[in-house]
PDB file of N, CA and C in Angstrom:
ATOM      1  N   UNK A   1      -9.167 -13.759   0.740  1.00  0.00           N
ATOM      2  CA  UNK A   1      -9.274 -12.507   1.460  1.00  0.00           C
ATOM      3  C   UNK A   1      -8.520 -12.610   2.798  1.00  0.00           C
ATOM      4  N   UNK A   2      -8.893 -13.771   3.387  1.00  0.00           N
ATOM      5  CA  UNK A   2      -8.208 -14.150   4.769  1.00  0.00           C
ATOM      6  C   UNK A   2      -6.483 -13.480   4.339  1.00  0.00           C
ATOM      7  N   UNK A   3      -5.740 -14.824   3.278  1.00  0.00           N
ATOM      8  CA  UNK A   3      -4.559 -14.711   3.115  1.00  0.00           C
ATOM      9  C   UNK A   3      -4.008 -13.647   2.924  1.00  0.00           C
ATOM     10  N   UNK A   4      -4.855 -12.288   1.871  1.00  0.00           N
ATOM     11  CA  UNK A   4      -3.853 -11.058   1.656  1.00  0.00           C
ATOM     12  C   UNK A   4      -4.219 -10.371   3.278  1.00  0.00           C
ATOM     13  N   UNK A   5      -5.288 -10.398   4.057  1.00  0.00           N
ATOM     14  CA  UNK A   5      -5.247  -9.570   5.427  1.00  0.00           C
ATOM     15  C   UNK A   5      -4.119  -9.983   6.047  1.00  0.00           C
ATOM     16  N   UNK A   6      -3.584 -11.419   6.315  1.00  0.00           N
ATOM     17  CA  UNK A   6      -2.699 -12.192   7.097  1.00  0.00           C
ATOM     18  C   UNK A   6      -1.678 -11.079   6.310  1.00  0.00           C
ATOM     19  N   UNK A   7      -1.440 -11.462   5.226  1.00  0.00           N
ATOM     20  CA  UNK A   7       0.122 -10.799   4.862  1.00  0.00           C
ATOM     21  C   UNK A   7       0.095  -9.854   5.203  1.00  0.00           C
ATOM     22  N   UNK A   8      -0.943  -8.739   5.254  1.00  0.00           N
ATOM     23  CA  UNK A   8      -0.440  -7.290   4.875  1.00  0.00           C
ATOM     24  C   UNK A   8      -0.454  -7.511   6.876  1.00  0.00           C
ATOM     25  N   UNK A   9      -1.349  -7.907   7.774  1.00  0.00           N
ATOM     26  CA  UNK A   9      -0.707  -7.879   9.255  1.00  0.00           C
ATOM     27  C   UNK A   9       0.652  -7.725   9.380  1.00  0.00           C
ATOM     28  N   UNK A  10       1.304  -9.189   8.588  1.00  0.00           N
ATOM     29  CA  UNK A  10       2.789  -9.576   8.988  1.00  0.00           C
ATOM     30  C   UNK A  10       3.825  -8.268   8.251  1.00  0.00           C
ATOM     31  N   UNK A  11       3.235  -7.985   6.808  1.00  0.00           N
ATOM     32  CA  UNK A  11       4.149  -7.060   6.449  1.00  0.00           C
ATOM     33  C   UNK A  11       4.241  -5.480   6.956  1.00  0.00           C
ATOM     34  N   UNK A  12       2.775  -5.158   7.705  1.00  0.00           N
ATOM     35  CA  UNK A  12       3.112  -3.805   8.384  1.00  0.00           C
ATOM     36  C   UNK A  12       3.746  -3.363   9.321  1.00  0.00           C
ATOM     37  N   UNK A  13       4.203  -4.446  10.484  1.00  0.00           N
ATOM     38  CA  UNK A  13       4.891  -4.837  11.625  1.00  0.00           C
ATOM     39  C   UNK A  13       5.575  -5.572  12.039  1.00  0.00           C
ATOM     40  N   UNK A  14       7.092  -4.985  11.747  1.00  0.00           N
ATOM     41  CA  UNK A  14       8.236  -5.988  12.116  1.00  0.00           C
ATOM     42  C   UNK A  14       8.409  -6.170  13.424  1.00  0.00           C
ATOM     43  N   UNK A  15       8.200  -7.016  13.941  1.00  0.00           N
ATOM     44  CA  UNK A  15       8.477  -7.376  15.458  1.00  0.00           C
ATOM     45  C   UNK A  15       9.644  -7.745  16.311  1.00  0.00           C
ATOM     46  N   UNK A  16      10.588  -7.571  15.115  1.00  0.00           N
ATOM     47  CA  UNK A  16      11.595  -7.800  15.844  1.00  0.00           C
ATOM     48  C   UNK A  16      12.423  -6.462  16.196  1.00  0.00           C
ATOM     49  N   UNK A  17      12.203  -5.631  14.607  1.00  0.00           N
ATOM     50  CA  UNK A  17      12.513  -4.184  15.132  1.00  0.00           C
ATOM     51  C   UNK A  17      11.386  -3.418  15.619  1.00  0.00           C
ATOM     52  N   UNK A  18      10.261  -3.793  16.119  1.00  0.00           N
ATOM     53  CA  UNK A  18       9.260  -3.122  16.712  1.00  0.00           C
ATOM     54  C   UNK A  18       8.864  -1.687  16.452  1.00  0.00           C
ATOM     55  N   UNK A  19       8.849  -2.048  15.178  1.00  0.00           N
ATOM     56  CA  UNK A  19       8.960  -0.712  13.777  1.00  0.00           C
ATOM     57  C   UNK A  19       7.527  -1.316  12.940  1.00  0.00           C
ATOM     58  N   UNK A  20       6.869  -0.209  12.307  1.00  0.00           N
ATOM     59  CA  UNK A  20       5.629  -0.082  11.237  1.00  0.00           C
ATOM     60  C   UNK A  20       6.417   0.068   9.999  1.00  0.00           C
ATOM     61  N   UNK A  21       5.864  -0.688   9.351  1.00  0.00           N
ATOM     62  CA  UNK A  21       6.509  -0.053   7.858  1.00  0.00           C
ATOM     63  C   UNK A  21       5.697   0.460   6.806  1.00  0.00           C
ATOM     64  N   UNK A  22       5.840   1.966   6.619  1.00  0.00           N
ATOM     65  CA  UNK A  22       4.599   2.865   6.650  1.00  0.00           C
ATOM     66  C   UNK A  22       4.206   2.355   4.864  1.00  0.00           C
ATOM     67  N   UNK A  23       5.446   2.445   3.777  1.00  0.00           N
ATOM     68  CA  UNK A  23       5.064   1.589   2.899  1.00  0.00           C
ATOM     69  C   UNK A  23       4.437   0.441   2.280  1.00  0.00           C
ATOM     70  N   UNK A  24       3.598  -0.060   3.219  1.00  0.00           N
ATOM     71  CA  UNK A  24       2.568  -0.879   3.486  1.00  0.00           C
ATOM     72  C   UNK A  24       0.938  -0.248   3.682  1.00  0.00           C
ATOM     73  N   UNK A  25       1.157   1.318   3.778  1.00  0.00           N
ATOM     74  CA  UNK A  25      -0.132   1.885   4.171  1.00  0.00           C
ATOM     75  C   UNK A  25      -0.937   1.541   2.686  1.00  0.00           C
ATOM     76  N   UNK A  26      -0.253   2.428   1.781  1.00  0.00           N
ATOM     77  CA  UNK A  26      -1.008   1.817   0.251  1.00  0.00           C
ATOM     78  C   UNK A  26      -1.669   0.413   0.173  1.00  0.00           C
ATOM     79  N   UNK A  27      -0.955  -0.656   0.231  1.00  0.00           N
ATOM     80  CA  UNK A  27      -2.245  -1.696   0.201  1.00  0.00           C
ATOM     81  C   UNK A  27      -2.843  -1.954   1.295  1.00  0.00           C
ATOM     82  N   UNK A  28      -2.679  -1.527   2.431  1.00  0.00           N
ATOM     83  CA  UNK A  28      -3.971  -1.329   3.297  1.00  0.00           C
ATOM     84  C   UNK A  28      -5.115  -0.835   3.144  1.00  0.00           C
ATOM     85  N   UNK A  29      -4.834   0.452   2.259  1.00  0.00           N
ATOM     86  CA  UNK A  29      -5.719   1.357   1.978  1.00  0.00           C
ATOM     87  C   UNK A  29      -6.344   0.390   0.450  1.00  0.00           C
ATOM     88  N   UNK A  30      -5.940  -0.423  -0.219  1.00  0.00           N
ATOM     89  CA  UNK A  30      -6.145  -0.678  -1.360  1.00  0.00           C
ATOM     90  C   UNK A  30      -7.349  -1.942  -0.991  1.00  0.00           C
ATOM     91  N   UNK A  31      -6.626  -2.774  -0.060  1.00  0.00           N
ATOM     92  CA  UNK A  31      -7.489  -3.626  -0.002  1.00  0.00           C
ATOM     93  C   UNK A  31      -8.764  -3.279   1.054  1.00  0.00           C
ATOM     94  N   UNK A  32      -8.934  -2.350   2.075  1.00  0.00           N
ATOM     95  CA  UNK A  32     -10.068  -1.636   2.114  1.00  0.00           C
ATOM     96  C   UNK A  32     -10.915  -1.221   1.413  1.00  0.00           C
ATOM     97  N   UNK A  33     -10.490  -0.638   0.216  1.00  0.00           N
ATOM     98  CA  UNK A  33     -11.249  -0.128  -0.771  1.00  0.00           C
ATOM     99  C   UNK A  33     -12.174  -0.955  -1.202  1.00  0.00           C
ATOM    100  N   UNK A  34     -10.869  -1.866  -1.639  1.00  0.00           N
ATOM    101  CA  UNK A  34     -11.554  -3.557  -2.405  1.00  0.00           C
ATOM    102  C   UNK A  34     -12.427  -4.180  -1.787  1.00  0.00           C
ATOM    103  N   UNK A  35     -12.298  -4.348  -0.537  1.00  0.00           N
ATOM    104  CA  UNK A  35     -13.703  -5.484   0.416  1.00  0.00           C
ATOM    105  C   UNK A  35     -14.892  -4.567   0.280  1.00  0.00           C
ATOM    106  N   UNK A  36     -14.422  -3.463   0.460  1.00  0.00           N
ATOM    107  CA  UNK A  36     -15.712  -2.093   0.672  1.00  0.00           C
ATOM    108  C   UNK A  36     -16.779  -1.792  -0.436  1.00  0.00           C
ATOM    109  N   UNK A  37     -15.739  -2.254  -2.045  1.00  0.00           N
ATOM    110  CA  UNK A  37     -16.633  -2.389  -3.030  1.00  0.00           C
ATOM    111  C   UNK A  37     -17.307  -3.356  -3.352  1.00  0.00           C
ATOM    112  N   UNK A  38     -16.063  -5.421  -3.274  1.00  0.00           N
ATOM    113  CA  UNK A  38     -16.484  -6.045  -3.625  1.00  0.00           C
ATOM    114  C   UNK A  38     -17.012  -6.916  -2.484  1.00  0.00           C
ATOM    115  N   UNK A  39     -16.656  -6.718  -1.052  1.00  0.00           N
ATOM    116  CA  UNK A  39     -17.375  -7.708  -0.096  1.00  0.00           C
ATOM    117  C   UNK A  39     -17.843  -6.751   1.073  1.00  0.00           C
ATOM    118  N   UNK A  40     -18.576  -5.812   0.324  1.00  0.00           N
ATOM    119  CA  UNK A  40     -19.703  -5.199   1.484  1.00  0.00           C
ATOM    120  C   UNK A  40     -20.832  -6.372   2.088  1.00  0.00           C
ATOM    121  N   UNK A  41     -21.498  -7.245   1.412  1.00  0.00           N
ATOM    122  CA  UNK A  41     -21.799  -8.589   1.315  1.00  0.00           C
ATOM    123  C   UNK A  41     -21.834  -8.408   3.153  1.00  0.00           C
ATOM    124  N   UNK A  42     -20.272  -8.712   3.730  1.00  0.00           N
ATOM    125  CA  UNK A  42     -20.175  -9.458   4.504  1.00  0.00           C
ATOM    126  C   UNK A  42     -20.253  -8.484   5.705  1.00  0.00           C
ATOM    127  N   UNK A  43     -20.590  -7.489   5.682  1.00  0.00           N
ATOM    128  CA  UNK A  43     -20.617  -6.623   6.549  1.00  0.00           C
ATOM    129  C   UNK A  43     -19.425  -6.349   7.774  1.00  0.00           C
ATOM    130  N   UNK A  44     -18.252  -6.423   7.230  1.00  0.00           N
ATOM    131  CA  UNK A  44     -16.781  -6.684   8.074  1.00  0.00           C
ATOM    132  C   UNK A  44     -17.090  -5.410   9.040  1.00  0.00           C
ATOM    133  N   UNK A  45     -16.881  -5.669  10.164  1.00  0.00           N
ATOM    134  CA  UNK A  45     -17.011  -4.806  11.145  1.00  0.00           C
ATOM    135  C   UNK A  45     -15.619  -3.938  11.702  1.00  0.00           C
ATOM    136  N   UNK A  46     -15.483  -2.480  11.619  1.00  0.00           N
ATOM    137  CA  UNK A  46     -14.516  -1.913  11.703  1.00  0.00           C
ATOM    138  C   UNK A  46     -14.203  -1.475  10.653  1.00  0.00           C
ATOM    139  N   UNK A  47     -14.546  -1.757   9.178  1.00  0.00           N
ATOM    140  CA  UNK A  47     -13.620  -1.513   8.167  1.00  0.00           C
ATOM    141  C   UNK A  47     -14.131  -0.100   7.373  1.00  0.00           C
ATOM    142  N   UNK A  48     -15.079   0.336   7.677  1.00  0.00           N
ATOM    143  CA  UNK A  48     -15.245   1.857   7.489  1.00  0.00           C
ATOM    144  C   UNK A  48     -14.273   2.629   7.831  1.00  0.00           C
ATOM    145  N   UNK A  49     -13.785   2.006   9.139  1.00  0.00           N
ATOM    146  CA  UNK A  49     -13.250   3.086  10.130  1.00  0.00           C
ATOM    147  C   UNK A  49     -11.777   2.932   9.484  1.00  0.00           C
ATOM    148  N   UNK A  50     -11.526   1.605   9.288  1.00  0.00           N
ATOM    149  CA  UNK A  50     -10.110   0.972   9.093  1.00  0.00           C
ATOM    150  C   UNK A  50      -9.478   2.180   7.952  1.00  0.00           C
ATOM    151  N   UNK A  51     -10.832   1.770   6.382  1.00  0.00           N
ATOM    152  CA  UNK A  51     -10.524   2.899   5.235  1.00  0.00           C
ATOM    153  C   UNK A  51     -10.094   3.891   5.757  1.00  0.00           C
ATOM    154  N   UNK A  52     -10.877   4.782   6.428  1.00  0.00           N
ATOM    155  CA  UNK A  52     -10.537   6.328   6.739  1.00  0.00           C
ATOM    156  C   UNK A  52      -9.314   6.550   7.524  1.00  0.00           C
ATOM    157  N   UNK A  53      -9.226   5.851   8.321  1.00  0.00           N
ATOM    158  CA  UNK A  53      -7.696   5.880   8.700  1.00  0.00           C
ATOM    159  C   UNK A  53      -6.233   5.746   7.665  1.00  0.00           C
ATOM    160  N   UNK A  54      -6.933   4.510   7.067  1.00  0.00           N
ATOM    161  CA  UNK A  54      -5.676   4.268   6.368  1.00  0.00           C
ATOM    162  C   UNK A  54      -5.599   5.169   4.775  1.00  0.00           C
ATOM    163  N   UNK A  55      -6.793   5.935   4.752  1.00  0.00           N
ATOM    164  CA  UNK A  55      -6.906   6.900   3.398  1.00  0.00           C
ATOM    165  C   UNK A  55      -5.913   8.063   4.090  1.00  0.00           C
ATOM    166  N   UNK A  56      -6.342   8.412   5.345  1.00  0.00           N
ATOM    167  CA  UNK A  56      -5.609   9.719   5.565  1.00  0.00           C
ATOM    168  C   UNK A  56      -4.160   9.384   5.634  1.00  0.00           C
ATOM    169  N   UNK A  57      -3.760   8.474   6.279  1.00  0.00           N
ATOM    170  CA  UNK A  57      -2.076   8.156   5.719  1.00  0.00           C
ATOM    171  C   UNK A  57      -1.936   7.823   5.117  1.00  0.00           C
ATOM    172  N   UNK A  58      -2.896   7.145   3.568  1.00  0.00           N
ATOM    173  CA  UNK A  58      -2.119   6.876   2.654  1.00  0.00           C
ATOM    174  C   UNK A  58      -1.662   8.249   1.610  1.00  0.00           C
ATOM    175  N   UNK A  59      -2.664   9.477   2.205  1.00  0.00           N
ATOM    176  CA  UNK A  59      -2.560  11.109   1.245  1.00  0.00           C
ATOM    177  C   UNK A  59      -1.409  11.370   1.253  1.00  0.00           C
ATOM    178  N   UNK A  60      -0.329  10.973   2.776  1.00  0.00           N
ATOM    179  CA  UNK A  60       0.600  11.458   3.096  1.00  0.00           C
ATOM    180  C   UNK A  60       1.858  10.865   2.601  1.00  0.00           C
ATOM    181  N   UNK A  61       1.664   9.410   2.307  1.00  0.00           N
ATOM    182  CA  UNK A  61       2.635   8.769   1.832  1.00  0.00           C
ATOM    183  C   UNK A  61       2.926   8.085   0.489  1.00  0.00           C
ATOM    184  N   UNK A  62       1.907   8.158   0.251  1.00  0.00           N
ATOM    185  CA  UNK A  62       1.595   7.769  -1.732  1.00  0.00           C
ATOM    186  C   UNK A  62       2.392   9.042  -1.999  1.00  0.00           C
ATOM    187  N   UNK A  63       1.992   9.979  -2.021  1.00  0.00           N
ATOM    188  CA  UNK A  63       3.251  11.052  -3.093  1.00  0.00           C
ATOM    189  C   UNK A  63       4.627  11.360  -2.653  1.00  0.00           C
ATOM    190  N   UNK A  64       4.943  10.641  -1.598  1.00  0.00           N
ATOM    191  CA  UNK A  64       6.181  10.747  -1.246  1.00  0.00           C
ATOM    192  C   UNK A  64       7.121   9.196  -1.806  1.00  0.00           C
ATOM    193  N   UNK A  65       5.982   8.336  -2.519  1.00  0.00           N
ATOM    194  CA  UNK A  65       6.642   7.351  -3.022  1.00  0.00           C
ATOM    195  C   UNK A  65       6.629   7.704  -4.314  1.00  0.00           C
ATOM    196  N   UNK A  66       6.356   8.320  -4.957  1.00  0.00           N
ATOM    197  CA  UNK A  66       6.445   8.643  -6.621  1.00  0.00           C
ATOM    198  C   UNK A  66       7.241  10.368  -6.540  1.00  0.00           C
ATOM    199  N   UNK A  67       7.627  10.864  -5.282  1.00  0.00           N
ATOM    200  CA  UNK A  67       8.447  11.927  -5.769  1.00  0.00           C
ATOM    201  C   UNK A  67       7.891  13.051  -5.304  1.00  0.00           C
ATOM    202  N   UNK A  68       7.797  14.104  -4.835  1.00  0.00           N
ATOM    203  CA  UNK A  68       7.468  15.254  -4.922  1.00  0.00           C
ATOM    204  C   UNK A  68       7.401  16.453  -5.946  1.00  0.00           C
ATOM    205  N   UNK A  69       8.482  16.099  -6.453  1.00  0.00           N
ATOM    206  CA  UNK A  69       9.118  17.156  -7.104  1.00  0.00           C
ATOM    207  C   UNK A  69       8.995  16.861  -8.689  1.00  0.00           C
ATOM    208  N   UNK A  70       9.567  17.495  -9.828  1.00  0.00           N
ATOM    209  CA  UNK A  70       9.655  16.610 -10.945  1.00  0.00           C
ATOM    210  C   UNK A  70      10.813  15.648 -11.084  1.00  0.00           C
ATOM    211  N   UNK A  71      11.938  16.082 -10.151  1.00  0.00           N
ATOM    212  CA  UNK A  71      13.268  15.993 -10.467  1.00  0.00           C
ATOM    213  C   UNK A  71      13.097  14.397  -9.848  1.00  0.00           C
ATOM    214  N   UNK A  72      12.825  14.420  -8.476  1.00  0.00           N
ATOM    215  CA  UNK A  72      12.354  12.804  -7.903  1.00  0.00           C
ATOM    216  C   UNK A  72      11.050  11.816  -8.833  1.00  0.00           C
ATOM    217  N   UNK A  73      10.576  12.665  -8.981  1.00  0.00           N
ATOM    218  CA  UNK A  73       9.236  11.880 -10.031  1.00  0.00           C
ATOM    219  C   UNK A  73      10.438  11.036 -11.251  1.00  0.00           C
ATOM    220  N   UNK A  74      11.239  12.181 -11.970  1.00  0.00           N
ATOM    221  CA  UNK A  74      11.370  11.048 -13.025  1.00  0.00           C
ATOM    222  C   UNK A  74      12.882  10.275 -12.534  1.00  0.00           C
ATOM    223  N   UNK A  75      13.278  10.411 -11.407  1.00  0.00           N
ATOM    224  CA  UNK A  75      14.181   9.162 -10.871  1.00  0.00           C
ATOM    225  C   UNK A  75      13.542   8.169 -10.112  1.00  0.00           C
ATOM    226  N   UNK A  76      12.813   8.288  -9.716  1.00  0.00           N
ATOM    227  CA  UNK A  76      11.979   7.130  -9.088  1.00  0.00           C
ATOM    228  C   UNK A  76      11.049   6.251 -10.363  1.00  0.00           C
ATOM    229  N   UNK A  77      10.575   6.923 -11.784  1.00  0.00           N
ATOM    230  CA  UNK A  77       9.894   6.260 -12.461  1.00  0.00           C
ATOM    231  C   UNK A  77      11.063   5.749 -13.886  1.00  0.00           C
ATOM    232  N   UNK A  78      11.872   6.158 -14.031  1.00  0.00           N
ATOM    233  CA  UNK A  78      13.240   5.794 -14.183  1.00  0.00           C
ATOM    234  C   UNK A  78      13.846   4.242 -13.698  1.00  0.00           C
ATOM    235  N   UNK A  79      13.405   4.456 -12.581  1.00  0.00           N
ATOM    236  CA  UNK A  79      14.164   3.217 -11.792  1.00  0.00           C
ATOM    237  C   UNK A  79      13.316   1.911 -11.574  1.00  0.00           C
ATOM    238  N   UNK A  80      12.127   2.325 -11.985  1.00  0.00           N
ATOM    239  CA  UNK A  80      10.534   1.583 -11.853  1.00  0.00           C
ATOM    240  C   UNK A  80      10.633   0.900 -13.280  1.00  0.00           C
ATOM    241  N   UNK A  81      10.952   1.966 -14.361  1.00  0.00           N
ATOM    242  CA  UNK A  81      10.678   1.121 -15.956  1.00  0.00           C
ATOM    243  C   UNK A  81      12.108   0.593 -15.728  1.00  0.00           C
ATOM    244  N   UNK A  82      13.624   1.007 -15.249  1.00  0.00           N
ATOM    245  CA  UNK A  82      14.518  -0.288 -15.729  1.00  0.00           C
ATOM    246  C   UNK A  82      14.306  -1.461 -15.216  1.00  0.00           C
ATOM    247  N   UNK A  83      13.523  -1.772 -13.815  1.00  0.00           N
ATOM    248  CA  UNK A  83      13.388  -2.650 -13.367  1.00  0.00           C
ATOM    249  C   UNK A  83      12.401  -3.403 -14.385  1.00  0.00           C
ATOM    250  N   UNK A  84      11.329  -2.932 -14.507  1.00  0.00           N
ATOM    251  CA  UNK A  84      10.059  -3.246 -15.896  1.00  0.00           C
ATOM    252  C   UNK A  84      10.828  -3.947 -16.830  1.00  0.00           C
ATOM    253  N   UNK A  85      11.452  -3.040 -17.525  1.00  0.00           N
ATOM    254  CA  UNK A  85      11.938  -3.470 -18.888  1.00  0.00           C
ATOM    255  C   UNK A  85      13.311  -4.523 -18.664  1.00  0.00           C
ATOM    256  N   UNK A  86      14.036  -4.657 -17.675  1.00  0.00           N
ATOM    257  CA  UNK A  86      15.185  -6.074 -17.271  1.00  0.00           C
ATOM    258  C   UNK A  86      14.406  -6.985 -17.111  1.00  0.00           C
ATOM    259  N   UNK A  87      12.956  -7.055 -16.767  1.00  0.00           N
ATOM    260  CA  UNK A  87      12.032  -8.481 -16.734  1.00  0.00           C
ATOM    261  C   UNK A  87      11.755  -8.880 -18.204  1.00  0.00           C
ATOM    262  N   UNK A  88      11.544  -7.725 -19.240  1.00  0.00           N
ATOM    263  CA  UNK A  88      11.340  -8.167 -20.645  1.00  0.00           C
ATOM    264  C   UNK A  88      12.684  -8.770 -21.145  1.00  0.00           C
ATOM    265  N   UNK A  89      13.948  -8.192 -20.910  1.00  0.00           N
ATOM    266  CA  UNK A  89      15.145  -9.126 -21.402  1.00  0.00           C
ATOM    267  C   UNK A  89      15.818  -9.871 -20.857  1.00  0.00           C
ATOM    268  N   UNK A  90      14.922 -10.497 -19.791  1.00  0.00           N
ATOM    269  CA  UNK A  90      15.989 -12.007 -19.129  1.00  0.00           C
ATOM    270  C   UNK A  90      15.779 -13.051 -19.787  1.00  0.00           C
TER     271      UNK A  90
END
């Protein structure tokens, strides 16, 4: 649990371009979910708050990664299965 929090820190904030990289909100929001279901246990402090934050930007940016439109939907899922299916024929 430690290790994926560490990554997703390092991968949301490049520090050298002192830039967020908002494509990172999804597994923020994912692994919130996850402690929230499977390690309520530990009573992590903040992470109610953390979810709701990172749910409301993830509304905004999850459908802008699969497309808006139909026309972007099936070029973006297009480009998702050739990548898929070049792992089945290497």
């Amino acid at each position: 649990m430690f290790a994926r929090w560490k990554k997703l820190e390092r991968d949301i904030y490049n520090q050298r371009k002192e830039r967020f990289d908002i494509t990172q909100i999804p597994d923020v929001y994912d692994s919130c979910k996850y402690d929230l279901l499977h390690n309520a246990h530990l009573n992590l402090e903040g992470l109610d708050e953390l979810f709701k934050v990172a749910q409301a930007l993830a509304d905004g940016v999850i459908p802008n990664e699969y497309g808006i439109n139909p026309i972007q939907k099936l070029k973006i899922g297009s480009k998702i299965a050739r990548r898929l299916f070049g792992k089945f024929f290497d």
